[in-house]
Protein backbone atom coordinates (compact mmCIF):
# COMPACT_ATOMS: atom_id res chain seq x y z
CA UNK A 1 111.54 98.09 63.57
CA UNK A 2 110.23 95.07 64.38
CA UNK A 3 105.89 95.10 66.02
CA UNK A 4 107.48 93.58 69.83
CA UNK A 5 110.06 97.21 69.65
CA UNK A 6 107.06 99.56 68.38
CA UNK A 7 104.84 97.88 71.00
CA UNK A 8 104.75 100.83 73.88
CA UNK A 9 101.38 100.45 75.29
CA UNK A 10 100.21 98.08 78.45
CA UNK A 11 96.70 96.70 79.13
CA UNK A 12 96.25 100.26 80.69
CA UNK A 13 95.41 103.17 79.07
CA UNK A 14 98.21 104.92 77.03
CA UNK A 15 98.03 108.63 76.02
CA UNK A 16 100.85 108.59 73.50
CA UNK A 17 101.97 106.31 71.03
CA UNK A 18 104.93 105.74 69.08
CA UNK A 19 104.08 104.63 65.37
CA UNK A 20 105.77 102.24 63.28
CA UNK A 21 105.57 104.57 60.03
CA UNK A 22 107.91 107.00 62.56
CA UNK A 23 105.46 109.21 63.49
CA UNK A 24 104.03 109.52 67.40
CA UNK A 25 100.00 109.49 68.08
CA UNK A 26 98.87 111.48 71.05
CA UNK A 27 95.38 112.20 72.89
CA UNK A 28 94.44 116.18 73.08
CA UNK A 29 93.65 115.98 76.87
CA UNK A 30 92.53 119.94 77.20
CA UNK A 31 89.36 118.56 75.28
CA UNK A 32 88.62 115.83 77.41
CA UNK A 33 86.08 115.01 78.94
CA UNK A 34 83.68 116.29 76.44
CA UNK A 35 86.28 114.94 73.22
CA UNK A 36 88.67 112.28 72.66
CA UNK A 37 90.75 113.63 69.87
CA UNK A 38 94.35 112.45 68.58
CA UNK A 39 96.87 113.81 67.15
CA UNK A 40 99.32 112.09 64.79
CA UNK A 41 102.74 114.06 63.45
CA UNK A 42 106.20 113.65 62.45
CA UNK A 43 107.03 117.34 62.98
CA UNK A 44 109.10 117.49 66.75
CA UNK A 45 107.82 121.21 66.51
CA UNK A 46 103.77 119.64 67.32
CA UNK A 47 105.26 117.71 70.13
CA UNK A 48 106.88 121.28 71.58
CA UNK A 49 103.80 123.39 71.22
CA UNK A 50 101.87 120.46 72.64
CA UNK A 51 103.76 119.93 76.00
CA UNK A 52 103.66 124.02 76.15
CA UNK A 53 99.52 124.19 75.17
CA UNK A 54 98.92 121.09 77.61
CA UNK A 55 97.87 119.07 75.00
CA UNK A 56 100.38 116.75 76.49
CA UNK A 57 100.94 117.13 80.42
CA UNK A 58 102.23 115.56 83.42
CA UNK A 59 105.57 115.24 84.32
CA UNK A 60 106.87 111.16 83.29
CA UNK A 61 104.39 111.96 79.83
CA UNK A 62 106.09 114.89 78.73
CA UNK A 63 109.46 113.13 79.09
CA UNK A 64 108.46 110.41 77.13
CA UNK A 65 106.94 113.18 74.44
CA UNK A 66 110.27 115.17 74.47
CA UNK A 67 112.08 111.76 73.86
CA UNK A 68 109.77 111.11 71.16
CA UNK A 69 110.23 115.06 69.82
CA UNK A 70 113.63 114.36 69.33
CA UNK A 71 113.48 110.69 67.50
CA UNK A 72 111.15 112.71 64.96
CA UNK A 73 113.64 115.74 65.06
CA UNK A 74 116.19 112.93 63.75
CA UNK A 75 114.07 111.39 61.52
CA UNK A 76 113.42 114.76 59.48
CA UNK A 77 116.79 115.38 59.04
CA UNK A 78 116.75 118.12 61.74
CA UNK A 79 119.37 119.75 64.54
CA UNK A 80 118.89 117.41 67.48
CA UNK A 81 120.93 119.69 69.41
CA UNK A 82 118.44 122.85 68.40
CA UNK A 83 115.32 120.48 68.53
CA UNK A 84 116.75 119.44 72.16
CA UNK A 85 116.62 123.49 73.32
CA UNK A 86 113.51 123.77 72.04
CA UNK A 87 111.69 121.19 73.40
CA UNK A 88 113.36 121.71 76.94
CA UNK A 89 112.70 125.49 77.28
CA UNK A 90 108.37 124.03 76.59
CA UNK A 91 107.98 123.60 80.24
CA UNK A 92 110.93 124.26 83.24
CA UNK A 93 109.43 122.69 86.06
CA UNK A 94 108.72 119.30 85.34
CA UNK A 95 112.37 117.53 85.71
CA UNK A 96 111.23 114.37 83.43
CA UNK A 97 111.01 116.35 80.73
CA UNK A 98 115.16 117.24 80.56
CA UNK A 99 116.30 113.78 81.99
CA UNK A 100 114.35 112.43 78.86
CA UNK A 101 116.33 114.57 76.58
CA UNK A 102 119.20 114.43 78.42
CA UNK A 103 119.66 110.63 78.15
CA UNK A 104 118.39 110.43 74.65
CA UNK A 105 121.23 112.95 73.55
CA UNK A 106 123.94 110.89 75.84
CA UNK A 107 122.98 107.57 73.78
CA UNK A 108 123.88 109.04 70.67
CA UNK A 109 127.09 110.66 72.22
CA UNK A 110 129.22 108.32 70.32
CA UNK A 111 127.37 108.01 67.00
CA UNK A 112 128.04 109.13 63.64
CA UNK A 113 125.43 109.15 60.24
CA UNK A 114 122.12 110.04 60.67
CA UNK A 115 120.33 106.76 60.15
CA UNK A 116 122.50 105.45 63.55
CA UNK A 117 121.07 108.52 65.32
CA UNK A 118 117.74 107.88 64.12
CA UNK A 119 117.42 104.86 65.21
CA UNK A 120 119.09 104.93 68.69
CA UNK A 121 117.13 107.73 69.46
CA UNK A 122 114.00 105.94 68.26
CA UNK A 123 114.86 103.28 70.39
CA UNK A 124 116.22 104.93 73.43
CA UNK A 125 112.53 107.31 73.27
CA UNK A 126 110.80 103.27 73.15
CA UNK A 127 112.70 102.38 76.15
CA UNK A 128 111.95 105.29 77.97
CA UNK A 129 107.87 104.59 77.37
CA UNK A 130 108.53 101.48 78.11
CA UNK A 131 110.00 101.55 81.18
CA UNK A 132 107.67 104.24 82.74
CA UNK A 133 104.76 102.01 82.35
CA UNK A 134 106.91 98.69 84.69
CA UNK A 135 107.62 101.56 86.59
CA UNK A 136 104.32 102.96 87.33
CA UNK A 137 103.09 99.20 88.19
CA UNK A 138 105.86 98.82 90.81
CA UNK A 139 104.76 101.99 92.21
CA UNK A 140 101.55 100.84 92.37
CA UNK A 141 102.45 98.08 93.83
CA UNK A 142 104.58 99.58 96.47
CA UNK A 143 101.70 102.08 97.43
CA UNK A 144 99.35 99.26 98.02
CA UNK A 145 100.80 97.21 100.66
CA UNK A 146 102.16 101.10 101.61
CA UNK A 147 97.97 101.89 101.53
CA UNK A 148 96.89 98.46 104.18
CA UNK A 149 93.60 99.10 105.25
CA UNK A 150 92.96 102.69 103.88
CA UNK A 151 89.37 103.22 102.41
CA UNK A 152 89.37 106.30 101.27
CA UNK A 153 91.50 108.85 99.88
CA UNK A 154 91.92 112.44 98.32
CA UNK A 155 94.01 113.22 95.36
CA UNK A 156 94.55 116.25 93.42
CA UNK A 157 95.75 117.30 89.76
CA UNK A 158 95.88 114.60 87.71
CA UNK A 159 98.47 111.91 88.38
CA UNK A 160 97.40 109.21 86.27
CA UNK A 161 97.64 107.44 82.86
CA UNK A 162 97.17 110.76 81.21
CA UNK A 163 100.04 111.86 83.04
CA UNK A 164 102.00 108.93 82.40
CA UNK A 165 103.29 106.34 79.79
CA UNK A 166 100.53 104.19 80.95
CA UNK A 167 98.71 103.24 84.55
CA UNK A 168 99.87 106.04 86.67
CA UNK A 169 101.79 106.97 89.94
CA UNK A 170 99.28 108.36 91.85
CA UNK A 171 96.55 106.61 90.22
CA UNK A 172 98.56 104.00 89.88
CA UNK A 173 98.63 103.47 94.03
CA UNK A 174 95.00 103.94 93.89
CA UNK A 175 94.30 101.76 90.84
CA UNK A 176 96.17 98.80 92.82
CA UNK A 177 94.91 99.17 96.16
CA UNK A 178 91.15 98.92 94.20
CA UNK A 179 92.11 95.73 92.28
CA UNK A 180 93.18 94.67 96.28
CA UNK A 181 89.78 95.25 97.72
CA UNK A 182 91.28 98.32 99.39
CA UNK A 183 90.47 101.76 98.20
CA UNK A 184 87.02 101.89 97.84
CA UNK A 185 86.16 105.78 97.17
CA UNK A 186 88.33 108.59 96.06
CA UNK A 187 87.97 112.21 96.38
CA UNK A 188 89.14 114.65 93.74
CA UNK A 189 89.81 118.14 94.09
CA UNK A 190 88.88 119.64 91.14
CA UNK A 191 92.24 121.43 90.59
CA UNK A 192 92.17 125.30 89.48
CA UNK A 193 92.04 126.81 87.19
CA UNK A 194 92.33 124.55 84.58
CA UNK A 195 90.64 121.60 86.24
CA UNK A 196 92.81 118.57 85.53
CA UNK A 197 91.13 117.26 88.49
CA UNK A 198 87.81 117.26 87.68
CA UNK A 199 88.24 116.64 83.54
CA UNK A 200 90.94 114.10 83.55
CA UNK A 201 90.85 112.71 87.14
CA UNK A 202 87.70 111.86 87.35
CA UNK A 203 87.40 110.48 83.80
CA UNK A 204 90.02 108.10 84.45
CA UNK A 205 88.46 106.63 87.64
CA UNK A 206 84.85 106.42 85.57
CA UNK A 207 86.61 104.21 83.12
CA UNK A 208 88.04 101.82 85.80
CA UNK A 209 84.86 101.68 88.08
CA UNK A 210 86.20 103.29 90.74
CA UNK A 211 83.88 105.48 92.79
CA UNK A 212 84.74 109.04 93.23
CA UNK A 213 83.55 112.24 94.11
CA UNK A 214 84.76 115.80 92.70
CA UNK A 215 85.24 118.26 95.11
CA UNK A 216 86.21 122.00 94.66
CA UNK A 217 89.99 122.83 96.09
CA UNK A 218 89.09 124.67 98.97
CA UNK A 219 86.79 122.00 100.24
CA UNK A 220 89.69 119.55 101.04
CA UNK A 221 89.92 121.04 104.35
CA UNK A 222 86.72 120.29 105.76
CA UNK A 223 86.43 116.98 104.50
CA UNK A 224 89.73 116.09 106.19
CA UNK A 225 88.01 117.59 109.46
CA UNK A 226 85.14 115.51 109.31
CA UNK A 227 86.91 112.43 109.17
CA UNK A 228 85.92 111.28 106.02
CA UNK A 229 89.58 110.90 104.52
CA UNK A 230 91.96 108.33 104.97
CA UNK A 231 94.86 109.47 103.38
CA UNK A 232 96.24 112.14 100.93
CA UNK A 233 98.07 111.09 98.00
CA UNK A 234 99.53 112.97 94.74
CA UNK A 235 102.09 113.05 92.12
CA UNK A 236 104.98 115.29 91.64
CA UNK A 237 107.09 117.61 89.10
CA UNK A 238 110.33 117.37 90.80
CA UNK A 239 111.80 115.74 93.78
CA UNK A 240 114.85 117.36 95.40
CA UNK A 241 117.55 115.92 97.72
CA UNK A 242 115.92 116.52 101.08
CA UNK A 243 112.48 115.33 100.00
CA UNK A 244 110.68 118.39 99.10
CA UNK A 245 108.01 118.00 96.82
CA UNK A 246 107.36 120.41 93.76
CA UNK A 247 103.17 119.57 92.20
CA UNK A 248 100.89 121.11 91.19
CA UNK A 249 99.48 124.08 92.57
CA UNK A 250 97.20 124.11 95.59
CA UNK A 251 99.63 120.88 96.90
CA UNK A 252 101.26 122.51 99.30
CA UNK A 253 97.79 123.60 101.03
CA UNK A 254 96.76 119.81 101.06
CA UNK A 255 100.04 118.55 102.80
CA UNK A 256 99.39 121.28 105.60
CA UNK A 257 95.95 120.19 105.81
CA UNK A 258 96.70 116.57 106.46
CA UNK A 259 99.33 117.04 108.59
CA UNK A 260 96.74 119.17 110.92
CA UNK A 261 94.23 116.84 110.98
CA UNK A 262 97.32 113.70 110.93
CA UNK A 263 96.43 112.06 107.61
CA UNK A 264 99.60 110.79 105.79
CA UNK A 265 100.29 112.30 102.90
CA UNK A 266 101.71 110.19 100.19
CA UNK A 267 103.88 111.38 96.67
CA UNK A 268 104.17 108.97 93.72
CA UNK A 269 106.71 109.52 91.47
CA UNK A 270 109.47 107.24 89.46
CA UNK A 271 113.01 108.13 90.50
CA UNK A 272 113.43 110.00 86.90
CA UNK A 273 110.93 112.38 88.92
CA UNK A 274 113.87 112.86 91.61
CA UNK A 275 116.61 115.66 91.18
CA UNK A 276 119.38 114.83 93.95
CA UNK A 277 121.33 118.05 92.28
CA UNK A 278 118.88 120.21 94.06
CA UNK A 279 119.33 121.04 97.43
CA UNK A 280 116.21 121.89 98.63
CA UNK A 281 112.55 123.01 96.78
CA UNK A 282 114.23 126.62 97.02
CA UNK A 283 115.89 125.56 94.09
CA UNK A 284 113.17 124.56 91.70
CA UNK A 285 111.89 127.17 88.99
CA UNK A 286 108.38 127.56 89.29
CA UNK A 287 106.22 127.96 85.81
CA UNK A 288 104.19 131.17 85.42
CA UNK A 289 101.49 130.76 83.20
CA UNK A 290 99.44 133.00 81.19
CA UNK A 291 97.00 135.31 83.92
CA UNK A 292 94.12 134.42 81.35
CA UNK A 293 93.79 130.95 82.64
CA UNK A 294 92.52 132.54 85.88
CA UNK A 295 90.73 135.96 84.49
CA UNK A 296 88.59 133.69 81.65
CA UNK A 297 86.84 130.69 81.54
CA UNK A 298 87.29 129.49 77.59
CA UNK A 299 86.16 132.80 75.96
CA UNK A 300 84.45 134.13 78.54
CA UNK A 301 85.99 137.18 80.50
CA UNK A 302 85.15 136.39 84.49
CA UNK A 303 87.27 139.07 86.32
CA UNK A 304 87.13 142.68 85.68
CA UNK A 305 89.42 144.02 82.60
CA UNK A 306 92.84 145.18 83.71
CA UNK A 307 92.79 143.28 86.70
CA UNK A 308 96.66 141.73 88.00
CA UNK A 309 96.37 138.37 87.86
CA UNK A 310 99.31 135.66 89.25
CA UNK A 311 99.09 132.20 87.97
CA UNK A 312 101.82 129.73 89.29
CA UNK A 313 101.48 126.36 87.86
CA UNK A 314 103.39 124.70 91.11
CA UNK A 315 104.07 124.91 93.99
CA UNK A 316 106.49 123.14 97.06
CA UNK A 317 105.66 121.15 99.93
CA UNK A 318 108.20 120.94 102.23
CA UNK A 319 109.32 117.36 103.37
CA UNK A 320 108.38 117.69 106.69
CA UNK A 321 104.68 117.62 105.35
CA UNK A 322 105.43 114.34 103.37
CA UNK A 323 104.93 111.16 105.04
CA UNK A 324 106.42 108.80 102.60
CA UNK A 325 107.10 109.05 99.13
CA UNK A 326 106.15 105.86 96.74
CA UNK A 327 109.11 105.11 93.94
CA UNK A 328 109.10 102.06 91.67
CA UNK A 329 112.10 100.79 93.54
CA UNK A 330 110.16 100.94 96.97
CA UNK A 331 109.20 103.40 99.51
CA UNK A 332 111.49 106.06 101.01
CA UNK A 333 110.95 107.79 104.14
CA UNK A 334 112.65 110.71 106.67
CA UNK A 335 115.38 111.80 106.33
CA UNK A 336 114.54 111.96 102.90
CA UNK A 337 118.77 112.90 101.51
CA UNK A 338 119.13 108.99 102.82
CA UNK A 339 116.45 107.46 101.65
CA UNK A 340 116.01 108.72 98.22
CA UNK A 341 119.59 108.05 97.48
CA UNK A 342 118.89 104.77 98.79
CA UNK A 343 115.84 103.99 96.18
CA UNK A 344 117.70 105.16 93.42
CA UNK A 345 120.48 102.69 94.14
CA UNK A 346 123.49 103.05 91.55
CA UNK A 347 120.89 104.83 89.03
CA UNK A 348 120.67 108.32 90.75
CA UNK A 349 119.57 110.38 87.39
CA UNK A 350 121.89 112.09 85.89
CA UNK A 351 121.49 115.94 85.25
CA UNK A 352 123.04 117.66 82.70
């Protein structure tokens, strides 16, 4: 493979990495801020337990790590069709991650031997990283001029280059409207319970110079009151049809909050993000996680023993609560079954 194919990162900062020797390079993100370890492995089976562990995380980044997955599935000599199931069943909300797979296993439809497979997949995985990161800049792009005169905004979760190939969607708007003279101060809920806000959020926007301030969730609210908050803008897991919008957890509250005190409220997402098979956010599976991410804190117990616990990762905003949602192919507004169609042109994603 020649150094211009193996070449998947952008002046921006990439969190995954596909090496030349055929192995894939990753950063650890649930040690950040405090560490800034990576991982390097040939074994798919890493990749898998990664996405699940949240080593890896955010919805356009764990497509490109399942594409990845499989290459090195291929590469070992393993079932790409068993290496597939595993690697989609890591985390069921997050449609990126079985569009990734999904195309990856229709490119090599038509192959036969395993170095052909190997090498289509390897590609098709390079094209994939590839093309999230132009993506991601047209977004940003798009959210700018989309952004005019706003000052200051409020994200939540973390929607950026760690969540990405490279650059961002959310972050992305942001990162553009700063390099515009535009956005000049971002608030950043903190993000419960596992604080992707305030570790991974915020450590982005200290790299780039960009001022911000980390809030706790259920301060959002009262900020938006005051007046102190221009606009609202986040990622997303999943897209359906009609616009509804399926993030992370605590989203949902945001959009109603804006919407009450009439802030727009902004999504960035590619169009692999979008899933026109769904009617509505009814539709979407929601992940459960593991009730110990709310009872403890690390090791330490900090709700009484025995205690129910209910930890959704996601939740849905309904599109009525979204003011406009920021693509790489250009904005889409209500009606949202229109519009999205619209952005995705001739490449509506293909499910299944």
């Amino acid at each position: 493979m020649s150094k211009e194919a193996s070449e998947t990162t952008d002046t921006a900062f990439a969190p995954i990495k596909w090496l030349p020797q055929g192995k894939v390079r990753f950063l650890d993100q649930t040690l950040l801020p405090n560490e800034e370890r990576w991982i390097e492995t040939d074994d798919y089976r890493v990749i898998g337990e990664a996405i699940r562990r949240l080593r890896v995380r955010g919805a356009p980044l764990i497509g490109i790590a399942g594409a990845y997955g499989l290459a090195l599935a291929a590469g070992a000599g393993e079932s790409i069709e068993a290496a597939a199931a595993e690697l989609r069943s890591t985390r069921p909300t997050a449609v990126n991650l079985s569009w990734a797979l999904d195309r990856c296993m229709r490119a090599v439809d038509d192959l036969v031997g395993a170095d052909s497979v190997r090498e289509r997949l390897t590609a098709e995985a390079i094209a994939i990283h590839q093309e999230d990161i132009a993506a991601n800049h047209n977004i940003g792009k798009h959210g700018a001029a989309l952004l005019g005169s706003t000052r200051v905004v409020l994200t939540h979760c973390n929607a950026g280059a760690l969540a990405t190939g490279g650059y961002g969607t959310a972050l992305g708007v942001i990162r553009s409207a700063h390099k515009d003279g535009r956005v000049k101060h971002v608030y950043v809920d903190e993000t419960r319970p596992l604080l992707q806000g305030t570790r991974l959020t915020a450590w982005e926007l200290e790299r780039d110079g960009i001022v911000c301030t980390v809030i706790v969730d259920s301060a959002a609210g009262s900020y938006m009151r005051r007046g102190g908050i221009d606009a609202v803008i986040t990622g997303a897991d999943r897209i359906t049809a009609n616009g509804d919008v399926a993030n992370k957890i605590g989203t949902y509250s945001l959009a109603v909050l804006a919407s009450e005190n009439n802030i727009p409220f902004y999504v960035a997402a590619p169009t692999s993000t979008l899933d026109l098979s769904l009617a509505s956010g009814d539709d979407i599976p929601i992940e459960q996680r593991s009730p110990d991410e709310i009872t403890s804190v690390g090791s330490q117990a900090v709700a009484p023993a025995g205690v129910e616990a209910k930890n959704p990762a996601f939740d849905v905003t309904p599109n009525e609560y979204v003011t406009a949602i920021i693509t790489e192919n250009g904005v889409a507004r209500p009606p949202y079954t229109a519009s999205l169609r619209e952005v995705c042109g001739s490449e509506v994603p293909v499910r299944g």
